[in-house]
Protein backbone atom coordinates (compact mmCIF):
# COMPACT_ATOMS: atom_id res chain seq x y z
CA UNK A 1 20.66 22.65 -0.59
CA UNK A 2 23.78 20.43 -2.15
CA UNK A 3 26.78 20.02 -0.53
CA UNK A 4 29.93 19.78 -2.21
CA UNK A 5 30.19 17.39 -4.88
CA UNK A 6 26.47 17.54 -5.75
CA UNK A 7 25.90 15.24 -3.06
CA UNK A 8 23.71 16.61 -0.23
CA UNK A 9 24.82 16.49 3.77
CA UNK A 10 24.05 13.33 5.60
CA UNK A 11 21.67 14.94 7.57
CA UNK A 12 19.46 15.86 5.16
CA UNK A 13 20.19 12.39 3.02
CA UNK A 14 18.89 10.97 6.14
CA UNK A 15 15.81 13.40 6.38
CA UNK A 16 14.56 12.96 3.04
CA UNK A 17 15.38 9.19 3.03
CA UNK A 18 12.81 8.89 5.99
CA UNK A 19 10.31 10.95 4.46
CA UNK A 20 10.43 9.05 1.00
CA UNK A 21 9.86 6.08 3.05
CA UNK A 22 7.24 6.98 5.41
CA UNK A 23 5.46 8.42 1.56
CA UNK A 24 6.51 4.88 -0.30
CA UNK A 25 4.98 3.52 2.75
CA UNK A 26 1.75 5.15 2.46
CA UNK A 27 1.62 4.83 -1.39
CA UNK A 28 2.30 1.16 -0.98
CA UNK A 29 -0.43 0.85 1.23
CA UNK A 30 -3.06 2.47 -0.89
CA UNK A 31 -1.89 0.46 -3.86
CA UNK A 32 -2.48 -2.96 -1.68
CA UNK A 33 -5.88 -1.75 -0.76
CA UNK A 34 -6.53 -1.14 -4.25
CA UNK A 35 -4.87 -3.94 -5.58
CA UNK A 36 -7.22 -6.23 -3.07
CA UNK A 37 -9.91 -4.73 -4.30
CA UNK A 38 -9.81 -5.03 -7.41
CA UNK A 39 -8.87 -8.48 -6.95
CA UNK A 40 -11.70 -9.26 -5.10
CA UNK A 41 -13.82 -7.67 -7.24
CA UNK A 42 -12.86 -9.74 -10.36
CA UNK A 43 -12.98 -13.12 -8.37
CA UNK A 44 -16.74 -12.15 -7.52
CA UNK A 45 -17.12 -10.80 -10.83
CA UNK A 46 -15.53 -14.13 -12.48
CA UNK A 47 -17.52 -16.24 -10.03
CA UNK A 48 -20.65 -14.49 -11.08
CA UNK A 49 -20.03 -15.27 -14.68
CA UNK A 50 -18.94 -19.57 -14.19
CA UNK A 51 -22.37 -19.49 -12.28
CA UNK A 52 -24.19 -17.78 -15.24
CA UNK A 53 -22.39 -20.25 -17.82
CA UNK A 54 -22.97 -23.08 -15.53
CA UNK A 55 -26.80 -22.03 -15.88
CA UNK A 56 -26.66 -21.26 -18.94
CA UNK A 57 -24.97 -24.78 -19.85
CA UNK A 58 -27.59 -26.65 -17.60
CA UNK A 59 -24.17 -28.14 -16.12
């Protein structure tokens, strides 16, 4: 698959290089949707527990 010098031909540089970024691409978005998630779960989650404490406290 390498050309000479280790390095492989442009054509496939390109080829791969669009591949790897269409998968980063999809990776990335997973990890957002995740990431948003996860967030949002911990702001309800943290929200949930100031209202308890706020009961709690009688504030």
């Amino acid at each position: 698959m390498l050309g000479l010098g280790g390095t492989p031909p442009p054509l496939d540089r390109k080829l791969a290089a669009s591949r790897l970024g269409h998968r980063h691409r999809q990776i990335a978005a997973i990890v957002g949707v995740i990431t948003i998630r996860a967030v949002d779960q911990h702001v309800h989650a943290g929200k949930y527990q100031f209202d308890m404490a706020q009961l709690l406290n009688g504030d």
